[in-house]
Protein backbone atom coordinates (compact mmCIF):
# COMPACT_ATOMS: atom_id res chain seq x y z
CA UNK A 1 19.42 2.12 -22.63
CA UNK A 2 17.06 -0.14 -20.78
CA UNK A 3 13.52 1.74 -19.57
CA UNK A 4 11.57 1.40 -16.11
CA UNK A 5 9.06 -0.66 -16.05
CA UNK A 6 6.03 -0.30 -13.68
CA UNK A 7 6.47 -2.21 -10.50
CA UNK A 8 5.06 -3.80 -7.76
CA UNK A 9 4.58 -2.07 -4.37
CA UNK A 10 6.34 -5.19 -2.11
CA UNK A 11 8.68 -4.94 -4.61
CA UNK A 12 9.20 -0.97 -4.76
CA UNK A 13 9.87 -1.47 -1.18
CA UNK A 14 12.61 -4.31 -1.46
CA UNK A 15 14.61 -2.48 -4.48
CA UNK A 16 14.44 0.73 -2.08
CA UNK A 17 15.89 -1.49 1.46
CA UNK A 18 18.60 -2.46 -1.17
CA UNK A 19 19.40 1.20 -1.46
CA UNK A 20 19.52 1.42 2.27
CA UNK A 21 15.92 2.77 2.95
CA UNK A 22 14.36 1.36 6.17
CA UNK A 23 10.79 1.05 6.24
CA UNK A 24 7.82 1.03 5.28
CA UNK A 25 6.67 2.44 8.24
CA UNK A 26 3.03 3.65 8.69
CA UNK A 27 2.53 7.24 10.22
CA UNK A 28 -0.61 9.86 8.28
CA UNK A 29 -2.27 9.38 4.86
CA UNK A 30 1.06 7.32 3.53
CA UNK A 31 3.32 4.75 4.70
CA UNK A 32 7.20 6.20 4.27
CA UNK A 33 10.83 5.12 4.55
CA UNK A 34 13.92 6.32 6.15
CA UNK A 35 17.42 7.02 5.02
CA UNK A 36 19.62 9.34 7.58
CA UNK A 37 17.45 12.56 7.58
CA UNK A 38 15.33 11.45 4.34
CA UNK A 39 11.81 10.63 4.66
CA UNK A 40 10.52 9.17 1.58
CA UNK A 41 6.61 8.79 1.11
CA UNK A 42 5.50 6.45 -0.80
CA UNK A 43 2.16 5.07 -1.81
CA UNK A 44 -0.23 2.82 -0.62
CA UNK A 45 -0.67 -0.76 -1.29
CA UNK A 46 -2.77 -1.47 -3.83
CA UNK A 47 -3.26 -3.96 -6.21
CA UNK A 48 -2.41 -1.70 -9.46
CA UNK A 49 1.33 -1.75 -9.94
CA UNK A 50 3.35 1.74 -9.94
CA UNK A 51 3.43 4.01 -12.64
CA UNK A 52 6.66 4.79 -14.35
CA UNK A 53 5.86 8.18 -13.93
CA UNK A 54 4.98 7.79 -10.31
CA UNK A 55 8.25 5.41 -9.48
CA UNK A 56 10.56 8.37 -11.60
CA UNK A 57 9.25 11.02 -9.23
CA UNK A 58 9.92 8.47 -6.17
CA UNK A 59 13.37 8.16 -7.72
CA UNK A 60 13.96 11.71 -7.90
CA UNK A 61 12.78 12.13 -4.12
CA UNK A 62 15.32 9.42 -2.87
CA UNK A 63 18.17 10.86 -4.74
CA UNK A 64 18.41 7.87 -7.17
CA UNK A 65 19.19 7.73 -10.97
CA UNK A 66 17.95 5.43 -13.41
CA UNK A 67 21.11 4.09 -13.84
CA UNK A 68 21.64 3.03 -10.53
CA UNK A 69 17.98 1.80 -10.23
CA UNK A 70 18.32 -0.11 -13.42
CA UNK A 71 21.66 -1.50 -12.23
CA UNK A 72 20.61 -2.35 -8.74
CA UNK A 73 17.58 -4.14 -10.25
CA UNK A 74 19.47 -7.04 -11.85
């Protein structure tokens, strides 16, 4: 089974508009995104790239699995 990888912020944000998340939009400490009545926060920009552990917890707030990350990703 293929792993996550850490990832780019522009490009956490492009994987997550292909999962129907609009955004980022800026609003508080962190910028979020919208899907229906989900509000996902996410982090800042930085230069650092996201933690696997950080993107898996992401994951788990936006109702996505691996396997459909992984899959979407190609």
């Amino acid at each position: 089974m293929a792993k996550l990888v850490p990832i780019a912020w522009h490009d956490l944000v492009e994987m997550l508009r292909k999962f129907g998340f609009d955004g980022p939009y800026t609003g508080g400490k962190h910028p979020y995104m919208i899907k229906g009545d989900l509000v996902l926060t996410i982090p800042n920009p930085h230069r650092k790239e996201i933690s696997v552990d950080l993107l898996t917890r992401i994951l788990k707030q936006a109702g996505i699995t691996r396997e459909e990350w992984l899959k979407k990703d190609k």
